[in-house]
Each structure stands twice: as C-alpha cells, then as structure tokens.
Protein backbone atom coordinates (compact mmCIF):
# COMPACT_ATOMS: atom_id res chain seq x y z
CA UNK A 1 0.00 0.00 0.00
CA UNK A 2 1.28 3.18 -1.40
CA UNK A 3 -0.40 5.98 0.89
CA UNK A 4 -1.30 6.25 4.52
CA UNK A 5 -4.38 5.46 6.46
CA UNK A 6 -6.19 8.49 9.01
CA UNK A 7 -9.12 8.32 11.08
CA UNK A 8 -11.82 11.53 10.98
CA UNK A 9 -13.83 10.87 13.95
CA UNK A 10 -17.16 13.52 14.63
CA UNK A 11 -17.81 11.77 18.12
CA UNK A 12 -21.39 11.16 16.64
CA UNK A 13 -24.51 10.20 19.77
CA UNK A 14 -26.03 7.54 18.44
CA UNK A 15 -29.77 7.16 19.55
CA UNK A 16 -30.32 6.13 22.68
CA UNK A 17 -26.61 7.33 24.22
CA UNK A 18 -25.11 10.08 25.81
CA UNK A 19 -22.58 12.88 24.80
CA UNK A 20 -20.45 11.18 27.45
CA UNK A 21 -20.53 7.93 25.97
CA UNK A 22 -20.06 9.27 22.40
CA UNK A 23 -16.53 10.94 23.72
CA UNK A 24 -15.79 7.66 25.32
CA UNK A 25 -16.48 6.07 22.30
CA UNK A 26 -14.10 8.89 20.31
CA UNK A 27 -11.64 7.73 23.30
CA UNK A 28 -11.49 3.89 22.33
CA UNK A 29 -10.91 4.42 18.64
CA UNK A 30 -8.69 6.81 19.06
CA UNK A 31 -6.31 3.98 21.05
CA UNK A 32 -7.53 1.24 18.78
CA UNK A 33 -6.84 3.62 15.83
CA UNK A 34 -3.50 3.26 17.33
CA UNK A 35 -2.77 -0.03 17.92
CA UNK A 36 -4.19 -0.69 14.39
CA UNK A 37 -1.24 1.00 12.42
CA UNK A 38 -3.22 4.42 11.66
CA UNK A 39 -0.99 7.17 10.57
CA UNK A 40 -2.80 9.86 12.64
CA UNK A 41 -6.33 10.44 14.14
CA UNK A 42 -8.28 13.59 13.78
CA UNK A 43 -11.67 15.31 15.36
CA UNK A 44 -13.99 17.77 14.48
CA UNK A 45 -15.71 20.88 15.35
CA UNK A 46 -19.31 21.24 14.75
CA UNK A 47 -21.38 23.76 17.14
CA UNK A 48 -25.54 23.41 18.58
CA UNK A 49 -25.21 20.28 16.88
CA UNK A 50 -27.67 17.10 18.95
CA UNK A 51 -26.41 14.44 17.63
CA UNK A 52 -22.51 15.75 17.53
CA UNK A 53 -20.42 15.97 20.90
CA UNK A 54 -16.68 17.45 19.29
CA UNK A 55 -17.46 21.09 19.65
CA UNK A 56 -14.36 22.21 21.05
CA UNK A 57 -10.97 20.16 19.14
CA UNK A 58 -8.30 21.92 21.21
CA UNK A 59 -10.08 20.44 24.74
CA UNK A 60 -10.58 16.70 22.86
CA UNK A 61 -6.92 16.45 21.11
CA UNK A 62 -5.25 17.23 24.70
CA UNK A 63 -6.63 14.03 25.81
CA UNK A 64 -6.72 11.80 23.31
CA UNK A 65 -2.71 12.40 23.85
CA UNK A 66 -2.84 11.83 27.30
CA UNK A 67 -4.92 8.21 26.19
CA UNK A 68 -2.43 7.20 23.30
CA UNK A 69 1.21 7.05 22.85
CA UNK A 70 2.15 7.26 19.17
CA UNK A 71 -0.43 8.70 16.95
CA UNK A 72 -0.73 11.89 15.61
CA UNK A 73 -3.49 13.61 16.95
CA UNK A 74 -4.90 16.99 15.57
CA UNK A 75 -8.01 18.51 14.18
CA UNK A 76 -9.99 17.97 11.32
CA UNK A 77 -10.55 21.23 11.76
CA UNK A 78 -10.50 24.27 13.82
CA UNK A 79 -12.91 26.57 12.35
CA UNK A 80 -10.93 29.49 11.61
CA UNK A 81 -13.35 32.12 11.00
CA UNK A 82 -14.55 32.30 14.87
CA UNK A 83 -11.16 32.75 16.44
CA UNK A 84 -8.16 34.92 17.06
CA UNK A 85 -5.34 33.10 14.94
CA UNK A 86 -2.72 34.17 17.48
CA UNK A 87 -4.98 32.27 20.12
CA UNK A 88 -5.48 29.16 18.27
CA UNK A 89 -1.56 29.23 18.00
CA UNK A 90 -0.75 29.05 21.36
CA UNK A 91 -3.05 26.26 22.44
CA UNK A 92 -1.56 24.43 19.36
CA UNK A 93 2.03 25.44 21.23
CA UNK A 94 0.89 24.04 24.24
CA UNK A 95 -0.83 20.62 23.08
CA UNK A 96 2.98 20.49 21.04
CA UNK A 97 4.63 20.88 23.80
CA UNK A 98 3.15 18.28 25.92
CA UNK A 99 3.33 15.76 23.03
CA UNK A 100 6.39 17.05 20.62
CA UNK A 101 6.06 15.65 16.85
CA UNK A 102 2.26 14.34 17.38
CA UNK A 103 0.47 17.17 16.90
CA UNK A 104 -1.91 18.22 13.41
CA UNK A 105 -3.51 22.27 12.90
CA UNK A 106 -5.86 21.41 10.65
CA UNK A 107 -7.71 24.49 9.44
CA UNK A 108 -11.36 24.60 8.19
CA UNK A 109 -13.34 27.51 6.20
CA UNK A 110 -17.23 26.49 6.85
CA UNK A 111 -19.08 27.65 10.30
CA UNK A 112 -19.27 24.04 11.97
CA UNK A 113 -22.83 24.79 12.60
CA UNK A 114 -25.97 27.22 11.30
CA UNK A 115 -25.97 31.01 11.73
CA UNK A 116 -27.47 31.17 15.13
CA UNK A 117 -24.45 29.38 16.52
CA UNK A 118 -22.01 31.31 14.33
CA UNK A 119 -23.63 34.66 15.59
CA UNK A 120 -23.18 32.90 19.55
CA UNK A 121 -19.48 32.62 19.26
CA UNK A 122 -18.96 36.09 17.86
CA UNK A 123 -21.28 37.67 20.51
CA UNK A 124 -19.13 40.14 22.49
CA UNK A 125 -15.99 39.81 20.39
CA UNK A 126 -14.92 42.75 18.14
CA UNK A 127 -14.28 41.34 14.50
CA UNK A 128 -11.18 42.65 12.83
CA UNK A 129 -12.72 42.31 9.64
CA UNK A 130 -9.71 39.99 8.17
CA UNK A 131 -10.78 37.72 5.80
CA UNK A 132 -10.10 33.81 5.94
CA UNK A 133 -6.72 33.92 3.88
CA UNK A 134 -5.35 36.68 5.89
CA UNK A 135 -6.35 34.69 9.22
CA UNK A 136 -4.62 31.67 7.82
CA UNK A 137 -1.93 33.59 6.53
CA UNK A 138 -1.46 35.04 10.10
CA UNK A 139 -1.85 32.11 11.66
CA UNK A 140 1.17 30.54 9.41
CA UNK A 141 3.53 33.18 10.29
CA UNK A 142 2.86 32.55 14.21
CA UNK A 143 3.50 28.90 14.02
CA UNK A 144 6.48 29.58 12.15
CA UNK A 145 7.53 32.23 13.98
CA UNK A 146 8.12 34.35 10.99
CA UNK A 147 6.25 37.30 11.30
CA UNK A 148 7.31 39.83 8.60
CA UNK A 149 9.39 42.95 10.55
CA UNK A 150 7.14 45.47 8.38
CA UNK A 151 3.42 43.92 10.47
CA UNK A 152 1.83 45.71 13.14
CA UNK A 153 2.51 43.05 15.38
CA UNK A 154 6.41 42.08 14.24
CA UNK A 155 8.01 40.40 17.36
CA UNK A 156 5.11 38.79 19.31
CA UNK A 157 5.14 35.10 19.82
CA UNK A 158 2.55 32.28 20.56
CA UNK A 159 4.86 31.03 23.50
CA UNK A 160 5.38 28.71 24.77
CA UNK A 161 7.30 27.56 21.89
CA UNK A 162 7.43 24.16 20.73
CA UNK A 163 10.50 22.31 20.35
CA UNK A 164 8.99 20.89 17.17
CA UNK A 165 5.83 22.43 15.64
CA UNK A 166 2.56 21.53 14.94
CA UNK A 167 1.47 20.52 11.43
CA UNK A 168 -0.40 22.75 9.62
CA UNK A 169 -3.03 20.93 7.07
CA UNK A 170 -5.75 23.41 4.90
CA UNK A 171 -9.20 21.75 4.75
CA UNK A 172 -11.53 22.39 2.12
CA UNK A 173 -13.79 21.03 -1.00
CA UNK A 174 -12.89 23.19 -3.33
CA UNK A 175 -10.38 24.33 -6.30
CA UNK A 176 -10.07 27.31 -4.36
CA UNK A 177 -9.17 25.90 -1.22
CA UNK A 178 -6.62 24.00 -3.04
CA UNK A 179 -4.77 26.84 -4.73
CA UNK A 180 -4.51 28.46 -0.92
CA UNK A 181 -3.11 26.07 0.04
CA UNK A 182 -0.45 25.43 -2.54
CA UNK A 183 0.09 29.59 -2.22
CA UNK A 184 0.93 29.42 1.43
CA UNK A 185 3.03 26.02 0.80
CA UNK A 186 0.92 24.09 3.26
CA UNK A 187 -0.68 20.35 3.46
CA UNK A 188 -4.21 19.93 1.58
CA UNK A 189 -6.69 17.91 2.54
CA UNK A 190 -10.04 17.54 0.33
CA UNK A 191 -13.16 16.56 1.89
CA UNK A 192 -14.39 14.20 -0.72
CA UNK A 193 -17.47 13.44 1.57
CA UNK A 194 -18.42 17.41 1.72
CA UNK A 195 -18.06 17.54 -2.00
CA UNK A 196 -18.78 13.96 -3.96
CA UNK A 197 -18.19 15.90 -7.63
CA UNK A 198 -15.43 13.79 -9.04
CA UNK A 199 -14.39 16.76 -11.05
CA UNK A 200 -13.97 19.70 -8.22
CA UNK A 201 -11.75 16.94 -6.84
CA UNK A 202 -9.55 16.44 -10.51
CA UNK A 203 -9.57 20.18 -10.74
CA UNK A 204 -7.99 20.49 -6.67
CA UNK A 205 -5.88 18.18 -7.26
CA UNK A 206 -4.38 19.29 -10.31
CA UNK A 207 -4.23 23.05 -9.02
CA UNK A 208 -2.50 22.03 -5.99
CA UNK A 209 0.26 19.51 -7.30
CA UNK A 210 0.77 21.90 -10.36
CA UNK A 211 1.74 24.92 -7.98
CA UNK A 212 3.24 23.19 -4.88
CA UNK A 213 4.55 19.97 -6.53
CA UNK A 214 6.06 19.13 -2.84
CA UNK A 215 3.20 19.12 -0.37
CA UNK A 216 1.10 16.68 0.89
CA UNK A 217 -2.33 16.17 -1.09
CA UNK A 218 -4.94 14.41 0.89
CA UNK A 219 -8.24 13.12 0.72
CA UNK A 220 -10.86 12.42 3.57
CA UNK A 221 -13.49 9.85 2.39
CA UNK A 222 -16.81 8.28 3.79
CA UNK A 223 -16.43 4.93 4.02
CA UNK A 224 -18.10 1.28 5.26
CA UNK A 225 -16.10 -1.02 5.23
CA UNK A 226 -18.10 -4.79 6.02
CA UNK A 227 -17.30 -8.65 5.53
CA UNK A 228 -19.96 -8.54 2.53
CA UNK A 229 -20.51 -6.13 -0.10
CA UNK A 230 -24.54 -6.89 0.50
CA UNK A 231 -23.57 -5.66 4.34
CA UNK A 232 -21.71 -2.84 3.47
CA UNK A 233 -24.72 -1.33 1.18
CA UNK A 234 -27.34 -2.26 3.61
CA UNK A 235 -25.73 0.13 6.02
CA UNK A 236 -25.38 3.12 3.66
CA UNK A 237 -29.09 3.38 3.83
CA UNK A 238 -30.96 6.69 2.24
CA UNK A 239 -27.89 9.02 3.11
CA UNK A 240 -27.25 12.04 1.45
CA UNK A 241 -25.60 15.18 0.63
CA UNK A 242 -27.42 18.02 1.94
CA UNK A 243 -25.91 21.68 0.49
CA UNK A 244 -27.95 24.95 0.89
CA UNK A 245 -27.25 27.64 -1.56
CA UNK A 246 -27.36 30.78 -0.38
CA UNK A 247 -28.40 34.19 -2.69
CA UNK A 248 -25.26 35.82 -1.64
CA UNK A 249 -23.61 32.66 -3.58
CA UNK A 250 -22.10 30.88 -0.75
CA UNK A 251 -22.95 27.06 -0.29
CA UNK A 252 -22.60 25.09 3.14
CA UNK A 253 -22.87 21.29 3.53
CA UNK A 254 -25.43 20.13 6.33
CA UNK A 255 -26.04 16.52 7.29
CA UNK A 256 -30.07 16.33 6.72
CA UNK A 257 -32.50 18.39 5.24
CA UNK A 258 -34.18 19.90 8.65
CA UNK A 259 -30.61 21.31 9.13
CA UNK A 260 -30.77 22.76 5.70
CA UNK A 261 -34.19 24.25 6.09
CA UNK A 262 -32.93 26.13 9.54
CA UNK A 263 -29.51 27.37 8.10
CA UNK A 264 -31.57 28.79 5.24
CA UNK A 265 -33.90 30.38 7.38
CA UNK A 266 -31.58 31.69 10.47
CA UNK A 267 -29.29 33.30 7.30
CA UNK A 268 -31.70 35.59 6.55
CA UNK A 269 -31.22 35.65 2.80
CA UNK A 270 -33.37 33.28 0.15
CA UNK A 271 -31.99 29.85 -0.43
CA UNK A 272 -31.84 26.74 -2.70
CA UNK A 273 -31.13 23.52 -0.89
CA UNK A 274 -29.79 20.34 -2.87
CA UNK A 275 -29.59 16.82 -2.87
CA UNK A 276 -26.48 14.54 -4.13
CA UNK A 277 -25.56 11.00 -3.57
CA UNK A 278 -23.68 10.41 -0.59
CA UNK A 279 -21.02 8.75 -2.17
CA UNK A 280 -19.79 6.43 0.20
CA UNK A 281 -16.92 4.01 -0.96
CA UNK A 282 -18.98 0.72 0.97
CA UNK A 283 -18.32 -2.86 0.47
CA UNK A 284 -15.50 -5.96 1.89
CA UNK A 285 -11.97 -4.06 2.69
CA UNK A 286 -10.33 -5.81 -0.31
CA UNK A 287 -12.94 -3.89 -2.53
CA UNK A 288 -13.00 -0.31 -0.82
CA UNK A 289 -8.98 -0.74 -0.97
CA UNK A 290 -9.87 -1.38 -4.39
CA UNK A 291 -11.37 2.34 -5.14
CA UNK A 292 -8.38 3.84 -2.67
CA UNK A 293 -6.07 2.60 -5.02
CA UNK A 294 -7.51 4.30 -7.89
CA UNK A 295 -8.15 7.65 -6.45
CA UNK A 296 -4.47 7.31 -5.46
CA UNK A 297 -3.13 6.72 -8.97
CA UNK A 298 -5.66 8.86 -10.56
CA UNK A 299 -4.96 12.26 -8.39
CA UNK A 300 -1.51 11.33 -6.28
CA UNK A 301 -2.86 10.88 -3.00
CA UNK A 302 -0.84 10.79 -0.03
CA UNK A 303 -3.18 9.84 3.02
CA UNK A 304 -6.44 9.15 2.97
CA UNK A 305 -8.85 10.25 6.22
CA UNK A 306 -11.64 7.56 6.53
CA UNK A 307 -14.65 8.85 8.08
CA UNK A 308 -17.34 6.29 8.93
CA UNK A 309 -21.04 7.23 8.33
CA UNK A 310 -22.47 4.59 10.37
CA UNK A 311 -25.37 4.98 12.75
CA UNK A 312 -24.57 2.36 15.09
CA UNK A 313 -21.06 1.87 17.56
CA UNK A 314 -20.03 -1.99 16.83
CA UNK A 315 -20.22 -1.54 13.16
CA UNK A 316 -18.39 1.46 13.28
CA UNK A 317 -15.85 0.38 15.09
CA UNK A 318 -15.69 -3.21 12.65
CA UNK A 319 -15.35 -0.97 9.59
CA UNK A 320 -12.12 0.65 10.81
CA UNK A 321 -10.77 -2.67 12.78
CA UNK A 322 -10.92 -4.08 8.66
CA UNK A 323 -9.32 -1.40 6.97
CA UNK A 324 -6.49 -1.47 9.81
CA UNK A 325 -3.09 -0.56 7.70
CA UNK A 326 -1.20 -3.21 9.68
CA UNK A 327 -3.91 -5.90 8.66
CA UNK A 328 -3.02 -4.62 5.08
CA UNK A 329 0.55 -4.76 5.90
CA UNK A 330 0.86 -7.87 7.04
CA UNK A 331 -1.24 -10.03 4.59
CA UNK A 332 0.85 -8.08 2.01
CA UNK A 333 3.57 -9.19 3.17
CA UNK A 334 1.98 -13.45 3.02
CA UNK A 335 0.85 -12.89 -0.49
C-alpha cells in the first residue's frame, strides 16, 4: 500500500446514548486507531449540533494524547473564521509541547454549525474584519515564527514555543481551497465526503500539485467497510448530501434536510437547498482498498482520512478494525 491510512472521527450520539458515551467512544478508537497501524487520528468541530459531541478540538486532542502514545493527533478542523489566529496558536504550542512531533492544525473555512451558533461565538468579540486567507496567513507566520518585521505586530510570539511544531493541514472542498493552500506552501486535505463531484476533486488536485509539486495532497473519504458487499450497502441506507445555496452565492454542507431548512432560514437571505448522492466508498476491505487505489493513482494521493457514516457503535468500530493498515501490511507481506 502506497499511501497512509487516518481516522476523521465527529464523536457522533447515536440514539439512545449520551454525549459522554459518544466521547468515550471517540476515546477507544482513538487507542484502537492506534494499535491498528493508523498514521494519525483527527476530530472535528461542529457547534448546537444534537447528535454531535466534538465542539471544542483543542479540549478533545489534549486528551486523546494523554490516552495514546504514538499517533498523531490533531483537528480535522479548527474553524478558523470564529477565532483569534494568534490564540489558536498558542493552544496548538501548548498541546505540542506536551506531546512534541504528534500534533496536526488542521484548518477549516465552513461555520461548523448554522448562523445562530455562528452569531453565539462572535457575541461580544470585536471582529477585525480579516478575511479567511489573511487569518490563515497570520496564523502561518505565528506557528512559524516568521512574522514579517514590516506587520503591526512584528516580534510577538505564541509562547510557549514548541521544540517541534505543529502541522499545519488546509481543509476544504474546493479548487479554491486547493490553490490556498499550494500559495501558502501548506498540506491539503479535500473533503471528498463534503463535495462527492469527481471533477472539483480532478480540478484540486491538479491546481494544488501543479503549484506546490512538494506538499502533501490528501483526501478524507466516507467509508463502510463490512465482511460482505450486501452488508456494506445495507448500512449506507438513504444518506445524502445536503448543500444549501445561499443568494449571496455561498454554499454550506449540512447533514439532513431539517438542518438545511434552519440554516436557510436563520441566514436571513433566500436559499436553494440540494440533494447529491452520498457517495460512500462501501463494500468488503479488499474492494474499498480497491477504489483507494484508484483515487491514489488517478490524483496522487498521499493519506487518505476515513470517516465512517455509520449509525450504530459496533459496526463502526468493525469498519475501521478491517481497513487497519497493519492488517493490510501484514497479509501483504503473506501474499
């Protein structure tokens, strides 16, 4: 196997549990992911959300390294737009300074959540009216301590410093995200399970190897991974893409259509909301390494972030015990 294996975890509450037992849950894959040969292990932000407990990344990743020993542990992604990059850079200092070299930034562009939320974590904050690229850019010069002597705030430092530095990774679904990232020379990771058009991803991944031929192209997937293909597409169910459209001509990705109705209506502006196939790469490990392989060859994938859309624990759990890289390893190794 030619690329690496991550885990995207959302701490979902399945019905019938608790936010507690959905971050104990986050807690046990993250040590299984682990002892199962995964390259790193990431969590997510998502605000007001019922059936989502990973609201705050920073809080989660500084115990998941407390629980594991090895893995690289980060998030998949710290919403930019809310926060102070200069803040977000010294918790990232700290977390890399009580686990040096195991540590992932990654940086997202969307909300996390619907407007009312967004409008909640800006409530009593002054807004500097920077856009996303100059936050990121920002945020890049703190963690590299290479603030240009001509800025306004040439000298400071997100302290404590880190003997090695957190990872910085760009998330995003688009061709635009992708040619940020490869102008600010950073990792890229496309969210293939945001956006299923096969040509946004052809078009990211071309930008982004054409103008930083030496970074790190990723893609996160939705995956199910079963002992029978029958299985596999039994547990995909009716899931979709939900994307609302707004008239200002920004789209957001929600997870059902009552979510889509109330971001429409708490924006304020009119509003389209569409349906696309989910598409989730489901069926035996053998064949979903199958469909990894070709995205690899077809777009030059490093790493691949598996996210699991499963609605119930044990199966979730199964589908990333099957795809386990030393499992692949080793019967490699037979054959």
């Amino acid at each position: 196997m030619s690329y690496k294996l991550g885990i995207l975890d959302q701490s979902p509450i399945f019905q019938g549990a608790s936010a507690f037992d959905a971050l104990q849950q986050t807690i046990k894959l993250a040590k299984h992911a682990e002892d199962w040969g995964y390259s790193r292990f990431w969590v997510s932000e998502h605000h007001h959300a019922e059936t989502l407990a990973g609201s705050s990344p920073e809080v989660l990743i500084s115990h998941l390294l407390a629980q594991t020993k090895t893995i690289r542990v980060g998030s998949g992604g710290v919403m930019l737009q809310h926060y102070s990059p200069y803040k977000v850079a010294e918790n990232f200092h700290v977390l890399s300074n009580l686990s040096p070299g195991r540590v992932d930034l990654g940086i997202g562009k969307a909300p996390g959540g619907l407007p009312l939320s967004t409008k909640a974590l800006q409530y009593g904050t002054m807004s500097d009216g920077k856009d996303f690229e100059e936050r990121l850019s920002f945020l890049q010069e703190i963690i590299e301590n290479s603030i240009n002597e001509t800025h306004p705030l040439a000298g400071v430092q997100a302290t404590p410093l880190p003997s090695i530095k957190p990872e910085m990774f760009l998330l995003g679904a688009s061709a635009d995200s992708a040619r940020l990232a490869a102008k600010l020379g950073i990792a890229y990771v496309f969210a293939r399970f945001i956006n299923s058009d096969e040509s946004v991803l052809e078009d990211a991944a071309r930008i982004y190897r054409s103008r930083f031929p030496a970074g790190s192209f990723k893609v996160s997937v939705s995956m199910i991974a079963s002992p029978t293909q029958q299985e596999a597409r039994q547990l995909i169910g009716d899931q979709k893409i939900v994307k609302v459209h707004l008239k200002s001509g920004r789209s957001v990705t929600v997870q059902t259509q009552v979510q889509a109705e109330l971001f429409g209506k708490q924006s304020g502006e009119s509003y389209e909301i569409e349906e696309q196939d989910s598409n989730i790469i489901a069926g035996t490990p053998s064949y979903v390494k199958g469909v990894l392989a070709d995205i690899h060859e077809k777009y030059g994938v490093d790493e691949f972030i598996l996210h699991t859309p499963v609605t119930k624990e044990a199966e979730r759990l199964r589908s990333f015990q099957l795809m386990s890289p030393l499992q692949t390893a080793l019967q490699e190794t037979l054959h």
